[in-house]
Every structure is written in C-alpha cells, then in structure tokens.
C-alpha atoms as a PDB file:
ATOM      1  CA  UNK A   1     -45.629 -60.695 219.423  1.00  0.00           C
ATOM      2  CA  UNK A   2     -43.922 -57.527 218.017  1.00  0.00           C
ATOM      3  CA  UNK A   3     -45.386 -54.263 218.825  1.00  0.00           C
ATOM      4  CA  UNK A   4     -45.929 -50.878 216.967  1.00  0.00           C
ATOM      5  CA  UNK A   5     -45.284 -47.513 217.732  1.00  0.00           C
ATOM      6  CA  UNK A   6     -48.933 -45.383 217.739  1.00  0.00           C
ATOM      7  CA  UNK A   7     -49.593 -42.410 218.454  1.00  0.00           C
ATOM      8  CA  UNK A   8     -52.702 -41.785 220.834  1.00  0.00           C
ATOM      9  CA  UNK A   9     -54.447 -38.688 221.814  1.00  0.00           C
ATOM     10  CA  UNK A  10     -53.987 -39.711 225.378  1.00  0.00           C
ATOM     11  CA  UNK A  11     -51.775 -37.877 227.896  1.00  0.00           C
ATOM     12  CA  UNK A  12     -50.231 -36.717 224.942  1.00  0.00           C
ATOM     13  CA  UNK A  13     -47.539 -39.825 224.596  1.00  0.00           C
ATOM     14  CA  UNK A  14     -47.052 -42.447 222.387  1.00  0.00           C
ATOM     15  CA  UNK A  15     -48.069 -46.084 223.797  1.00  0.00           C
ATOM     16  CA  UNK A  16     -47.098 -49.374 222.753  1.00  0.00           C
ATOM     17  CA  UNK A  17     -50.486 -50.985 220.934  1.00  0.00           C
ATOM     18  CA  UNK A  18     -50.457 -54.613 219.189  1.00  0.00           C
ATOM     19  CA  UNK A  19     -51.152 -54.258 215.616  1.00  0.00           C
ATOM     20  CA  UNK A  20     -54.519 -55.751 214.223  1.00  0.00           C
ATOM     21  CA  UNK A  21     -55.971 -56.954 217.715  1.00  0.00           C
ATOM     22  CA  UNK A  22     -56.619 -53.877 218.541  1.00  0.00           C
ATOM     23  CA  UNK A  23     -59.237 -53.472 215.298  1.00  0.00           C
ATOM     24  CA  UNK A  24     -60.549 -56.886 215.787  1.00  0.00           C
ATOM     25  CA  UNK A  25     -61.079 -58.420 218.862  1.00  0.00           C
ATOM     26  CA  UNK A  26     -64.399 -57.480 220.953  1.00  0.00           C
ATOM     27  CA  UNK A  27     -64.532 -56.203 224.339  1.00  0.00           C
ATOM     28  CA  UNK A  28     -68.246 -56.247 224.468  1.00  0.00           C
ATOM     29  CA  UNK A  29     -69.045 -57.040 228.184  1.00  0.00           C
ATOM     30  CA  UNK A  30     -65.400 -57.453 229.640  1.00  0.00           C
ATOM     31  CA  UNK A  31     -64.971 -56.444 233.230  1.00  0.00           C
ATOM     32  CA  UNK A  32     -61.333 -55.272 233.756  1.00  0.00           C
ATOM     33  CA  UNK A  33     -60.733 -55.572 237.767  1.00  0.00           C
ATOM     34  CA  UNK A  34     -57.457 -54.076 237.599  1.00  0.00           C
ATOM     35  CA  UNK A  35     -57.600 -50.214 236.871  1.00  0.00           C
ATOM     36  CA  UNK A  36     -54.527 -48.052 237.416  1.00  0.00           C
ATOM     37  CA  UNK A  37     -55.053 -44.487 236.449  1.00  0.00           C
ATOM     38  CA  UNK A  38     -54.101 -41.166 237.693  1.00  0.00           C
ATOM     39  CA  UNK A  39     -54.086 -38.788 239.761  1.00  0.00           C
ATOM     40  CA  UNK A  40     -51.471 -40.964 241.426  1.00  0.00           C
ATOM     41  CA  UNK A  41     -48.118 -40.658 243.021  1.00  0.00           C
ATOM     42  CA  UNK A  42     -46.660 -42.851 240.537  1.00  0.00           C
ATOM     43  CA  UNK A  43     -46.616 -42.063 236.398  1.00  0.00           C
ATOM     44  CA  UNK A  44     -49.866 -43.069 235.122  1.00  0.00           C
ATOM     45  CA  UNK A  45     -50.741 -43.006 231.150  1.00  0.00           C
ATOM     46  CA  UNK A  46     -54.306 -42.205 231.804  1.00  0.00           C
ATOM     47  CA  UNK A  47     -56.646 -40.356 233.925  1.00  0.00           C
ATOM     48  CA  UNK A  48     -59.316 -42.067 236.080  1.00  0.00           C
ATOM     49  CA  UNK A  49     -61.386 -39.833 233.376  1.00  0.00           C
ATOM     50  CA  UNK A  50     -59.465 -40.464 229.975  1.00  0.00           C
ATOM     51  CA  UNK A  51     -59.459 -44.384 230.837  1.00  0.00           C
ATOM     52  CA  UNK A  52     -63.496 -44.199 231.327  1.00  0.00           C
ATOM     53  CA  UNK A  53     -64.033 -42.225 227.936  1.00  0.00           C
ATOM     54  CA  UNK A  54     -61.410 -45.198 226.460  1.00  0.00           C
ATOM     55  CA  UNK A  55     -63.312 -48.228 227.628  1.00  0.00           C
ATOM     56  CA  UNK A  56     -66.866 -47.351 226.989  1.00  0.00           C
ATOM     57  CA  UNK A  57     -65.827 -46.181 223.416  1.00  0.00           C
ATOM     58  CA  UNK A  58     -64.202 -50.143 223.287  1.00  0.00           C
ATOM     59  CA  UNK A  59     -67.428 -51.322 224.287  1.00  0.00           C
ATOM     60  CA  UNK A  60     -66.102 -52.620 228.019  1.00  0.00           C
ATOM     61  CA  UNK A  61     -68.897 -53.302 230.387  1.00  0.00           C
ATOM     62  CA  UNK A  62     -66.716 -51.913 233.589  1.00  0.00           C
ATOM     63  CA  UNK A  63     -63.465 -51.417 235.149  1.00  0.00           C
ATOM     64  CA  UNK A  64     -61.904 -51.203 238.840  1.00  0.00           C
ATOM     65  CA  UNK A  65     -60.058 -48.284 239.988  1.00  0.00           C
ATOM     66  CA  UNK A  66     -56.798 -49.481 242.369  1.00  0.00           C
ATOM     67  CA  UNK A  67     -54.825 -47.333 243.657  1.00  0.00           C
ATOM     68  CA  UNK A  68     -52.062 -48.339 246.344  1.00  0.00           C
ATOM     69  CA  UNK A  69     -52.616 -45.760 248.390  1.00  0.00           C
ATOM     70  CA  UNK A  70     -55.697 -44.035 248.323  1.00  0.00           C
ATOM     71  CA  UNK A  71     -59.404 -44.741 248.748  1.00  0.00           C
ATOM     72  CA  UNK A  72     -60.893 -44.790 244.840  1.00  0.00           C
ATOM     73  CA  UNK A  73     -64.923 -45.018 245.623  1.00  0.00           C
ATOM     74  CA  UNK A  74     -65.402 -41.592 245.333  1.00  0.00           C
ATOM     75  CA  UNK A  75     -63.081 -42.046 241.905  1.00  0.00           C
ATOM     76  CA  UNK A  76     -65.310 -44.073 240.396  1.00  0.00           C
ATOM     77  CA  UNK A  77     -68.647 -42.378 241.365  1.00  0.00           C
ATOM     78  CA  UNK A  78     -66.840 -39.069 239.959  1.00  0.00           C
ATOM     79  CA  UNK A  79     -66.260 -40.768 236.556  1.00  0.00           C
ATOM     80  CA  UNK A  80     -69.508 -42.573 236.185  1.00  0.00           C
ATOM     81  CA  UNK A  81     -70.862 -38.855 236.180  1.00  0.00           C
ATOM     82  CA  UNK A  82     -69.150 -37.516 233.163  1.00  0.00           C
ATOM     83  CA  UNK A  83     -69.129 -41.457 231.173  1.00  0.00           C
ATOM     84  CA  UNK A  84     -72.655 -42.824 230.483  1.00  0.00           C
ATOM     85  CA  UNK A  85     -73.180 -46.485 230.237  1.00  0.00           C
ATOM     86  CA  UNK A  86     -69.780 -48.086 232.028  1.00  0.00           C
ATOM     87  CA  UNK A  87     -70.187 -49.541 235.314  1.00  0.00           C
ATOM     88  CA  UNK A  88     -67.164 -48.042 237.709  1.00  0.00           C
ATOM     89  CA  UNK A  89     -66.197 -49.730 241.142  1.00  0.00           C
ATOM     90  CA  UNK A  90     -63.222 -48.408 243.655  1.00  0.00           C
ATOM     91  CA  UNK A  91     -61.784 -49.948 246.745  1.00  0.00           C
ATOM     92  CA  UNK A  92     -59.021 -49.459 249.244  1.00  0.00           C
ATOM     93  CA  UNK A  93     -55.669 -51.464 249.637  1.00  0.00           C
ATOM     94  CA  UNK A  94     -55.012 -51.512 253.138  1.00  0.00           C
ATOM     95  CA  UNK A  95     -50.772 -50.228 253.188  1.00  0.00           C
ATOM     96  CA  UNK A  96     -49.642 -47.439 255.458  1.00  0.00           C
ATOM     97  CA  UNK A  97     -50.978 -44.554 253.862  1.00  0.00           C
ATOM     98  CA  UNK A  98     -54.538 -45.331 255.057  1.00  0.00           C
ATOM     99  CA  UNK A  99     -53.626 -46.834 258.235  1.00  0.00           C
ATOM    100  CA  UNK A 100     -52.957 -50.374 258.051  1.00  0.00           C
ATOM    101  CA  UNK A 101     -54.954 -52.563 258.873  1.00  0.00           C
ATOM    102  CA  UNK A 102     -57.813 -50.110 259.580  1.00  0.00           C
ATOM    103  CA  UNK A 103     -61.371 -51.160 259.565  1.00  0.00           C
ATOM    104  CA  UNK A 104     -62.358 -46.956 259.561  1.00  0.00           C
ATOM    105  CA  UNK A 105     -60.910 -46.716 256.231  1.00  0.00           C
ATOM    106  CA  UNK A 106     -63.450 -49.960 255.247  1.00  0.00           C
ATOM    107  CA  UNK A 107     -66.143 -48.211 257.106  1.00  0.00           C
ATOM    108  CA  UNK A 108     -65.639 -44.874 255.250  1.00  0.00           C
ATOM    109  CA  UNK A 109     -65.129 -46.594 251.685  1.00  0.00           C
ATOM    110  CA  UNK A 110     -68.973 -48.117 252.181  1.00  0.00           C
ATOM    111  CA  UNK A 111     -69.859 -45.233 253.607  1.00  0.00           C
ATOM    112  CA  UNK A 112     -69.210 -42.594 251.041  1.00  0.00           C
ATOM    113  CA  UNK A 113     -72.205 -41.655 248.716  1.00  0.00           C
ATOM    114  CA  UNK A 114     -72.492 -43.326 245.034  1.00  0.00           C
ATOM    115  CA  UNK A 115     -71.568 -47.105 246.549  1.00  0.00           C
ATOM    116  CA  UNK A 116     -69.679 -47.710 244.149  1.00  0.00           C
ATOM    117  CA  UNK A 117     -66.489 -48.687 246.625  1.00  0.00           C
ATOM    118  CA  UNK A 118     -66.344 -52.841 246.717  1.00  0.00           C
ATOM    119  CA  UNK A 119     -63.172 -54.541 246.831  1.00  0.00           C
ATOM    120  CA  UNK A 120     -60.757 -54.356 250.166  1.00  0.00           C
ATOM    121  CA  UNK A 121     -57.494 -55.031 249.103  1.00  0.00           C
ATOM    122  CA  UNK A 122     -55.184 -56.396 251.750  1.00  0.00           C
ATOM    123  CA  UNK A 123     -51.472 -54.545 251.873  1.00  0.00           C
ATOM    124  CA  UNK A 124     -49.931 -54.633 248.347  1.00  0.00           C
ATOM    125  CA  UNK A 125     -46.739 -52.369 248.761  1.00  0.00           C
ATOM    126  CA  UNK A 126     -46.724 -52.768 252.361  1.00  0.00           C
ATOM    127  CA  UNK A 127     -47.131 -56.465 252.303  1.00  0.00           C
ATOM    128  CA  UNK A 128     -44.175 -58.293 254.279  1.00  0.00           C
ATOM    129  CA  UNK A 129     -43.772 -61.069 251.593  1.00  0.00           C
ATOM    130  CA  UNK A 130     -43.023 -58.338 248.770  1.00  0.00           C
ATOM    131  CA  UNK A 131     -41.434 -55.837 250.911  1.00  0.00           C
ATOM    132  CA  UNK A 132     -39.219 -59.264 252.111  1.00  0.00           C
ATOM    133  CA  UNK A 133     -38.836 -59.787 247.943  1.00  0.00           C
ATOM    134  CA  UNK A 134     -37.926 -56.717 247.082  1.00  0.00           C
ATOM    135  CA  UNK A 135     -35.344 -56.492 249.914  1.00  0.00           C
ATOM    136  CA  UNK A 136     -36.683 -53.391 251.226  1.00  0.00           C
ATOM    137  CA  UNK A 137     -36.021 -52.445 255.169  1.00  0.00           C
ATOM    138  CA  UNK A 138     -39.166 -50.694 255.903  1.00  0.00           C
ATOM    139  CA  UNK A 139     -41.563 -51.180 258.186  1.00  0.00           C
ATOM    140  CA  UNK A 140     -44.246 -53.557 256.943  1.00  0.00           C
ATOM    141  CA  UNK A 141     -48.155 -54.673 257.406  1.00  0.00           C
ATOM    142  CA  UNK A 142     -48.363 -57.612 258.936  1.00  0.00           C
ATOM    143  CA  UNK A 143     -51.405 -59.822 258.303  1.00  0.00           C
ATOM    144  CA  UNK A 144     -50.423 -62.363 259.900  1.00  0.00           C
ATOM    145  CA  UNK A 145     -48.695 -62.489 264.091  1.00  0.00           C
ATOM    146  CA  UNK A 146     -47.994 -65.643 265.409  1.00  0.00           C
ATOM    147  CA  UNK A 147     -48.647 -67.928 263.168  1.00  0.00           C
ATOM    148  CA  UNK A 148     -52.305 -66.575 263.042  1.00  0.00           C
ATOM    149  CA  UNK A 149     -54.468 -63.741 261.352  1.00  0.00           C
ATOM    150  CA  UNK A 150     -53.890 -60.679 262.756  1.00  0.00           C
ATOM    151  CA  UNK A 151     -56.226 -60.067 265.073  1.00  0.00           C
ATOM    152  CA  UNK A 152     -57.148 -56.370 263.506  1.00  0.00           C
ATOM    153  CA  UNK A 153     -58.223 -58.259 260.644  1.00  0.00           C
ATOM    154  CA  UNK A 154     -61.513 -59.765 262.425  1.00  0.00           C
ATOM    155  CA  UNK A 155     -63.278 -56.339 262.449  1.00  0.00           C
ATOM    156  CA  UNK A 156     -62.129 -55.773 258.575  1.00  0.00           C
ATOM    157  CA  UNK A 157     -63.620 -59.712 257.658  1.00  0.00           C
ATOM    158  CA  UNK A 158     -66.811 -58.524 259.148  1.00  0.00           C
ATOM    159  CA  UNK A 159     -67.291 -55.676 257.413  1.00  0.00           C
ATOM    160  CA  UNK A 160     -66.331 -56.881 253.775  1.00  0.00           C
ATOM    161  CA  UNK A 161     -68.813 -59.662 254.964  1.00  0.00           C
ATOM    162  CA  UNK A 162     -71.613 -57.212 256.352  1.00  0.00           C
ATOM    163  CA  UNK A 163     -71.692 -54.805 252.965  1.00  0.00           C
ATOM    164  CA  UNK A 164     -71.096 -57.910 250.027  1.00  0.00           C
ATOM    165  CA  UNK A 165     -67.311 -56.334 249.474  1.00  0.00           C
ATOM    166  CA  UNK A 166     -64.616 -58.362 247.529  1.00  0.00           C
ATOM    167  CA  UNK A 167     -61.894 -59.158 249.845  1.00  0.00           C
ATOM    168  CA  UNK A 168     -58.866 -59.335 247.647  1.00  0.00           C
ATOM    169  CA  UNK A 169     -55.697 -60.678 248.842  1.00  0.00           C
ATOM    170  CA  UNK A 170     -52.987 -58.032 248.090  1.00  0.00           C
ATOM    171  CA  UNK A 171     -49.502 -59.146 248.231  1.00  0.00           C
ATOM    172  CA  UNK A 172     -50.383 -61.444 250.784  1.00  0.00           C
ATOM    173  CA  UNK A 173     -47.712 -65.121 250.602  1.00  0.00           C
ATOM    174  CA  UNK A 174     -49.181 -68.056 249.226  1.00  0.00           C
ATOM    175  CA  UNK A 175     -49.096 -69.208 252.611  1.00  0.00           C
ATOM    176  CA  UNK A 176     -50.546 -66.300 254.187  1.00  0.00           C
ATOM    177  CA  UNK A 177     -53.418 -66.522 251.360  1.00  0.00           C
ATOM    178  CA  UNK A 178     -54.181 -70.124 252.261  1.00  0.00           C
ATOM    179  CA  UNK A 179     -54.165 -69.163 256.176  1.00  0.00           C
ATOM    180  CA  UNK A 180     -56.365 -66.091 255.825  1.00  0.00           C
ATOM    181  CA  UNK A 181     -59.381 -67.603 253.481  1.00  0.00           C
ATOM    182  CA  UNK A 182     -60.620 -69.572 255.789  1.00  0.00           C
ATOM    183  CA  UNK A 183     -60.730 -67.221 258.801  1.00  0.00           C
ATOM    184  CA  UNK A 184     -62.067 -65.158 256.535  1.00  0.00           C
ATOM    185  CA  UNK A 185     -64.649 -67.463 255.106  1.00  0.00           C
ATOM    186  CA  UNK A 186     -65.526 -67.947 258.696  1.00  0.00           C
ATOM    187  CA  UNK A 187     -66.876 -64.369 259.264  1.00  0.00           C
ATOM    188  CA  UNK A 188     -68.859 -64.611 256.610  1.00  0.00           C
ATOM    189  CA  UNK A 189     -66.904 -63.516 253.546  1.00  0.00           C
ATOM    190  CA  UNK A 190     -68.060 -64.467 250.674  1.00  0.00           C
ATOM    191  CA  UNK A 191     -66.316 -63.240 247.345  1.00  0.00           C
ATOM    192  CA  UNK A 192     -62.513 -64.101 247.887  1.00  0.00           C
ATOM    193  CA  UNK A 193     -59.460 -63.068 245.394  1.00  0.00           C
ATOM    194  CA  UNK A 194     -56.353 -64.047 245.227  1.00  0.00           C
ATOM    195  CA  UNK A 195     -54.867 -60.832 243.788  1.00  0.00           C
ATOM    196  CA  UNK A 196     -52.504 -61.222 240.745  1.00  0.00           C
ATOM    197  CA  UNK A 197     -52.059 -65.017 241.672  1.00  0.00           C
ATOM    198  CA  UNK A 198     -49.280 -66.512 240.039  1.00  0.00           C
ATOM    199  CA  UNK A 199     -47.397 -63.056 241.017  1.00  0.00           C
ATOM    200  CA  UNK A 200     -46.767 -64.506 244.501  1.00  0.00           C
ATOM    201  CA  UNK A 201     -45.043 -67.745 242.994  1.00  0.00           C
ATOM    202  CA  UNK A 202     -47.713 -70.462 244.548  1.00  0.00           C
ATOM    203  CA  UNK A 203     -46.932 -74.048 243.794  1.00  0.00           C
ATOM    204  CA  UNK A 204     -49.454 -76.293 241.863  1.00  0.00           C
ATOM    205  CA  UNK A 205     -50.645 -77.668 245.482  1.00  0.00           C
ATOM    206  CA  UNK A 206     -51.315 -74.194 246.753  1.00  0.00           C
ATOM    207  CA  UNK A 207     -53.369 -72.802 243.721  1.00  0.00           C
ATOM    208  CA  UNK A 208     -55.295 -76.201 243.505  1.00  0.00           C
ATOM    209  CA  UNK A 209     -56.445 -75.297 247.440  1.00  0.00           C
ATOM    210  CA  UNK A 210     -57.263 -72.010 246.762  1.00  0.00           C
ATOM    211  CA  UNK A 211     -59.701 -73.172 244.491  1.00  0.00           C
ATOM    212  CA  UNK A 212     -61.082 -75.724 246.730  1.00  0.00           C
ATOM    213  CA  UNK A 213     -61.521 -72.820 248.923  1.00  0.00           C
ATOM    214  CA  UNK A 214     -63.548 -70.949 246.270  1.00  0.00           C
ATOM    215  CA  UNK A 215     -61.441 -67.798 245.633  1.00  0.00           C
ATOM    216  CA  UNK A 216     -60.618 -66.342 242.447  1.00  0.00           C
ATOM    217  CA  UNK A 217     -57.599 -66.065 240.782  1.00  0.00           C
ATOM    218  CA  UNK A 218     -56.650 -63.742 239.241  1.00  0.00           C
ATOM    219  CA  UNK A 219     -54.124 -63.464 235.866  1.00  0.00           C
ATOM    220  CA  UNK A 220     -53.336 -59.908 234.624  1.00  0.00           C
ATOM    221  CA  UNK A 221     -51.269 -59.392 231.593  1.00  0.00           C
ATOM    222  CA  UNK A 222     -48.645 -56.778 233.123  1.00  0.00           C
ATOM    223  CA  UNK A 223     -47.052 -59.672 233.739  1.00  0.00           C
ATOM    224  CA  UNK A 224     -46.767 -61.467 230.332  1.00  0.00           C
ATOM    225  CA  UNK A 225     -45.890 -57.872 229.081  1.00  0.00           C
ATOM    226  CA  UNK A 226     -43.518 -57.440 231.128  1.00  0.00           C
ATOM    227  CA  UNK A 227     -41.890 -60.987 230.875  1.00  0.00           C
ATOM    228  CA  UNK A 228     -42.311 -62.630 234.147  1.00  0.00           C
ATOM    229  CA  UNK A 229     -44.887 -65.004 232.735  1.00  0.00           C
ATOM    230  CA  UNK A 230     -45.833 -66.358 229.778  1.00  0.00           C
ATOM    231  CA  UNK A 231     -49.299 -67.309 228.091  1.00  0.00           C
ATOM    232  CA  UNK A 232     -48.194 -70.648 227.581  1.00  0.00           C
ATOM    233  CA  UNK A 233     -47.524 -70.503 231.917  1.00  0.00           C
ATOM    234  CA  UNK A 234     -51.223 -68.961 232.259  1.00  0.00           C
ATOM    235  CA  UNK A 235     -52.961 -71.320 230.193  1.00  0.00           C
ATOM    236  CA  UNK A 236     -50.977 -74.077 232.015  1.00  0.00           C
ATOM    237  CA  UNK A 237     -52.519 -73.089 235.142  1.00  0.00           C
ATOM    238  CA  UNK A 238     -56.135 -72.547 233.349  1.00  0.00           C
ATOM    239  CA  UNK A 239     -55.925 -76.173 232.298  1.00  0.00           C
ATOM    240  CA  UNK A 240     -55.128 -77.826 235.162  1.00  0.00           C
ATOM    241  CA  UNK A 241     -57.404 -75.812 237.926  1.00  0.00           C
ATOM    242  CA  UNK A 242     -60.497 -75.124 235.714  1.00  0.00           C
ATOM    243  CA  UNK A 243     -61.165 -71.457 234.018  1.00  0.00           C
ATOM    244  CA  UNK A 244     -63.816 -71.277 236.265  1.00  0.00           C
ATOM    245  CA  UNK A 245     -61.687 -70.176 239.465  1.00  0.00           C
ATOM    246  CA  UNK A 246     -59.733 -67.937 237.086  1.00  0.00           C
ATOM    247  CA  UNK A 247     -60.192 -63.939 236.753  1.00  0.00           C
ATOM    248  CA  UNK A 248     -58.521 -62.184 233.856  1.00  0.00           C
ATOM    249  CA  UNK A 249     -57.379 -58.190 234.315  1.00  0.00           C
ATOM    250  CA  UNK A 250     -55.052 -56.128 232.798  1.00  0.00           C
ATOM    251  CA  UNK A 251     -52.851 -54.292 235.789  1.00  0.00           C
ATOM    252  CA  UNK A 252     -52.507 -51.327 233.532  1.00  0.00           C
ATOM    253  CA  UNK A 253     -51.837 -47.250 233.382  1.00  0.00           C
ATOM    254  CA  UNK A 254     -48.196 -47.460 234.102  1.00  0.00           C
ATOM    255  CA  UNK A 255     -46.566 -44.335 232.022  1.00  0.00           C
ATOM    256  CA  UNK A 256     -45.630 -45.759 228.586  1.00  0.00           C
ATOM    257  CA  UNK A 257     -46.976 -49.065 228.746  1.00  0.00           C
ATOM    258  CA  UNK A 258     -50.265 -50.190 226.520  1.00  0.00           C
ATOM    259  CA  UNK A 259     -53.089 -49.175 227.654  1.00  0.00           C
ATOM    260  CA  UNK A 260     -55.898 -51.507 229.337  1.00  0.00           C
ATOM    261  CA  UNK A 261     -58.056 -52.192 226.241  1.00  0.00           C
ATOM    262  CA  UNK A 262     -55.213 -52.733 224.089  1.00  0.00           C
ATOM    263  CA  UNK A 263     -53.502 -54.885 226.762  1.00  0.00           C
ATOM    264  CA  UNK A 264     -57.052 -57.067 227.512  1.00  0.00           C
ATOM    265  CA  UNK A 265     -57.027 -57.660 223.214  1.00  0.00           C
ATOM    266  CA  UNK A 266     -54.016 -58.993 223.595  1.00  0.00           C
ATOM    267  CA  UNK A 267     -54.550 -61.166 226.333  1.00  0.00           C
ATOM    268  CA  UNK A 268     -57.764 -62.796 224.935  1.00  0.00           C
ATOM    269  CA  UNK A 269     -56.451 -63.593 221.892  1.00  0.00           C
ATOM    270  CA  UNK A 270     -52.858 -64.569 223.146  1.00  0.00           C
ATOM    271  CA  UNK A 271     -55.033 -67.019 225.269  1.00  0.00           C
ATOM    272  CA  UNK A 272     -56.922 -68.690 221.894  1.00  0.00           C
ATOM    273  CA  UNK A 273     -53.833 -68.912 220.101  1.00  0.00           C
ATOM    274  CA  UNK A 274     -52.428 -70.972 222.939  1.00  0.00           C
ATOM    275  CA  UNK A 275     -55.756 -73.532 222.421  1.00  0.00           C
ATOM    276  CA  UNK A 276     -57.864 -71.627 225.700  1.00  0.00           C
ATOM    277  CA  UNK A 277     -61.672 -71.650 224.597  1.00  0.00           C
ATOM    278  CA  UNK A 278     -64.111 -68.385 223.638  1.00  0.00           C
ATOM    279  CA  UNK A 279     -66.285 -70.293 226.651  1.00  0.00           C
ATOM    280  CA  UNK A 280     -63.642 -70.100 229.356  1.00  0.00           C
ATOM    281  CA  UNK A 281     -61.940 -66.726 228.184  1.00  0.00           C
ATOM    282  CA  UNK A 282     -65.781 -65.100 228.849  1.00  0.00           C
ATOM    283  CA  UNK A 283     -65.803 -66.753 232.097  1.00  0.00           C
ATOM    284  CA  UNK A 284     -62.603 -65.318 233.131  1.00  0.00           C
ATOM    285  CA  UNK A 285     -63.173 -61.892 231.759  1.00  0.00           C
ATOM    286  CA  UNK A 286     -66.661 -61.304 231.724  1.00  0.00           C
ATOM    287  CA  UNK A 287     -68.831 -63.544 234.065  1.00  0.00           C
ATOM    288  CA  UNK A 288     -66.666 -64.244 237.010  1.00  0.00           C
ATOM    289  CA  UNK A 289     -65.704 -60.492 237.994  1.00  0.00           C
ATOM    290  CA  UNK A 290     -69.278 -59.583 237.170  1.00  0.00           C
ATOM    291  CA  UNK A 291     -70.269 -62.278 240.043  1.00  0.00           C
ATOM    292  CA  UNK A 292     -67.886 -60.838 242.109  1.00  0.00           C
ATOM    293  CA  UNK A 293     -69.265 -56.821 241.846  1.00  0.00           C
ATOM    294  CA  UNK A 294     -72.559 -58.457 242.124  1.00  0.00           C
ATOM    295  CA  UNK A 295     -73.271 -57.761 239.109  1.00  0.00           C
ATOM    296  CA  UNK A 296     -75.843 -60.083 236.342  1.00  0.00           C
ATOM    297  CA  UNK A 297     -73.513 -62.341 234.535  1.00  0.00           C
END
C-alpha cells in the first residue's frame, strides 16, 4: 500500500496516514488493546489525552494504555475525565522499573481509585527471550527457574484471578507461554493473552495449543507496518486456528509512525482484501477484547 504525507494537528508533526481508508472504513465499536501514548520515556506521537480526543471523534468504543514501564490505571481514569463516552483501561507490565515480578505493584494497580487498571502484562523489555534476541547483556526477568514458573508468579496468578484482570503474556517464549497458561489457569485465571503472538515466532503446533488452552492471540499491525509480517502471514494464521482465538490491536504512538485509528483502518481492510470476513474481523476487534475487559460484546 503506498502512503501519503498529512499533516495532523497532533503533536505538531506530520504522520504517515493511508489515503481513502482513513475516510471510509468504520471504527464504530473497535476496542484497540494496544495503546502507546505519552508521557513516556520513549518518543510518543500522542498524548494519553490527544489519543482519547482522536478515538472517540473516530467513533472507537475503547482503548488500552501500555506503557513498559509504568503503572497506566490512574492514566486512563485521568483521561476518561476530560473524554466523554470512550471506555479507557490501564495495566502494568511487570519489567524492572516496577519491581519484577512484584505482586504490590498488582495489588496497587487494583487498588487505585477509578478501576479502570485490568491487564498484567508479564516482562516485555525485561523478558529473557527478547533481551536473549536482541543480544542485550542485562540483567533480565525471569518467569520461568528450573524448568518451572517462577515461584513469585503464584501470588501475581492469584491476584489477576481474585480481581477478573487480563493476564497478558509479555515477551514471554513460545515455550514459556505454553508452560505458564496452565499454572496459571490453575489459580484460577481466567482471561489469558498471548501478547503480540506471532512476534515471538511460535510454530503452527504451538499457536494451535494456545488455543486449545483458550488464550487470545493477539495480531497488531506495528508489525505489518513495519515489515516483519505480512497480512497475507496474519490471515494465514486466522484461517487455520479460527478468528475466534484471535485479538486484533494496533501497537501504536511511536514518534512518526500512523497513528492508532489510521493504523486499525488499515488493518481491517488489509484483512478483507486478503478474503478475511466482516464476521471474524468484528470478532477480533470488537467482541473478543470487549470479553476480555469484561465488557458486553
């Protein structure tokens, strides 16, 4: 697809939009699970405010706030103040900067006022397999000692199980994924994804038993923007697992690239053109992360 140059009244910069999608396909009711906005420590395009004003005026039904290493509950309460009619959540990604594997920082994201904090991402940046990828020497956080769960990780399971959280798998392996769903499943977990999916490079095998475990995967179009998959590769996958254990998010708000609205357009109708159904592309995008937030279809 070839891009055009725009110029937005956002942050002041000029993003990247597709031409025509943005005009004509509907956002009415999508869910985008995969926020990145600023204040951050890393160039963002948007504000956690400018990106709420942006998707209500699209007509989005709600949105995630990530952040890698900060708490973004209170975020998201903050923003649903100033932007009627958009339905906000925040979480916490469990890397150094809040401790690790700390089930305090858990405790204090459910217990912060507005309750809008529900998805506990395991370490993204400080994951071993993508510190391991990325050759970096650092110290990591382990999920996994021995050949089994950390054991830090039982008091964490318990408490996304206690307060209906989303336990979301970070940058967790393939293998680690297929270890830890269970154990977590176990304590009582309930509403399981397998952040950015294909990201992690699972084989065929290993996606099809995440399924049969019940998690979610998800697909986010940084990915296809950025080249390291294709639409043809996600609808690949979507055809042989079932739409129904697919989510679809945008992993947006980098500096410079499109922003989330623009980049969700272009992902739904990327997915039709490659022969993907209006039926399943509203189950990936709208229903299932609804049903995860606990939220009506």
């Amino acid at each position: 697809m070839k891009w055009v140059i725009v110029g937005l009244l956002v942050s002041r910069m000029l993003v990247l939009v597709p031409p025509v999608l943005a005009q004509t396909t509907s956002l009415a009711g999508v869910i985008d699970f995969h926020v990145h906005s600023g204040p951050d420590s890393r160039p963002r395009s948007v504000s956690d405010l400018e990106i709420a004003r942006i998707a209500k005026r699209a007509g989005m039904r709600g949105m995630v706030f990530k952040n890698h290493f900060t708490m973004t509950a209170d975020r998201a309460w903050l923003a649903m103040q100033e932007v009627d009619g958009i339905e906000i959540f925040g979480g916490v990604a469990l890397n150094h900067a809040v401790g690790g594997l700390n089930a305090e920082a858990v405790r204090q994201l459910v217990a912060f006022s507005g309750g809008r904090g529900k998805v506990v991402w395991l370490p993204t940046f400080d994951a071993e397999f993508w510190m391991t990828r990325a050759g970096d020497p650092g110290e990591f956080v382990p999920v996994m000692r021995n050949g089994r769960p950390d054991p830090a990780l039982a008091e964490i399971f318990d408490l996304v199980a206690e307060h209906e959280l989303v336990l979301a798998m970070g940058h967790s392996s393939p293998e680690e994924v297929l270890a830890l769903i269970p154990e977590a499943r176990s304590r009582g977990v309930q509403r399981i994804l397998v952040t950015h999916g294909l990201g992690q490079q699972p084989s065929r095998v290993q996606l099809a038993e995440m399924a049969e475990q019940d998690a979610i995967i998800e697909l986010v179009w940084l990915a296809v923007g950025n080249g390291e998959f294709s639409l043809s590769d996600y609808a690949e996958a979507i055809r042989e697992i079932g739409a129904e254990h697919f989510l679809l998010s945008s992993d947006l708000g980098q500096e410079m690239n499109p922003l989330h609205p623009d980049g969700l357009r272009a992902f739904i109708d990327g997915l039709r053109r490659e022969g993907i159904a209006d039926a399943d592309i509203d189950l990936m995008i709208r229903r299932n992360p609804a049903q995860l937030l606990g939220l009506e279809p």
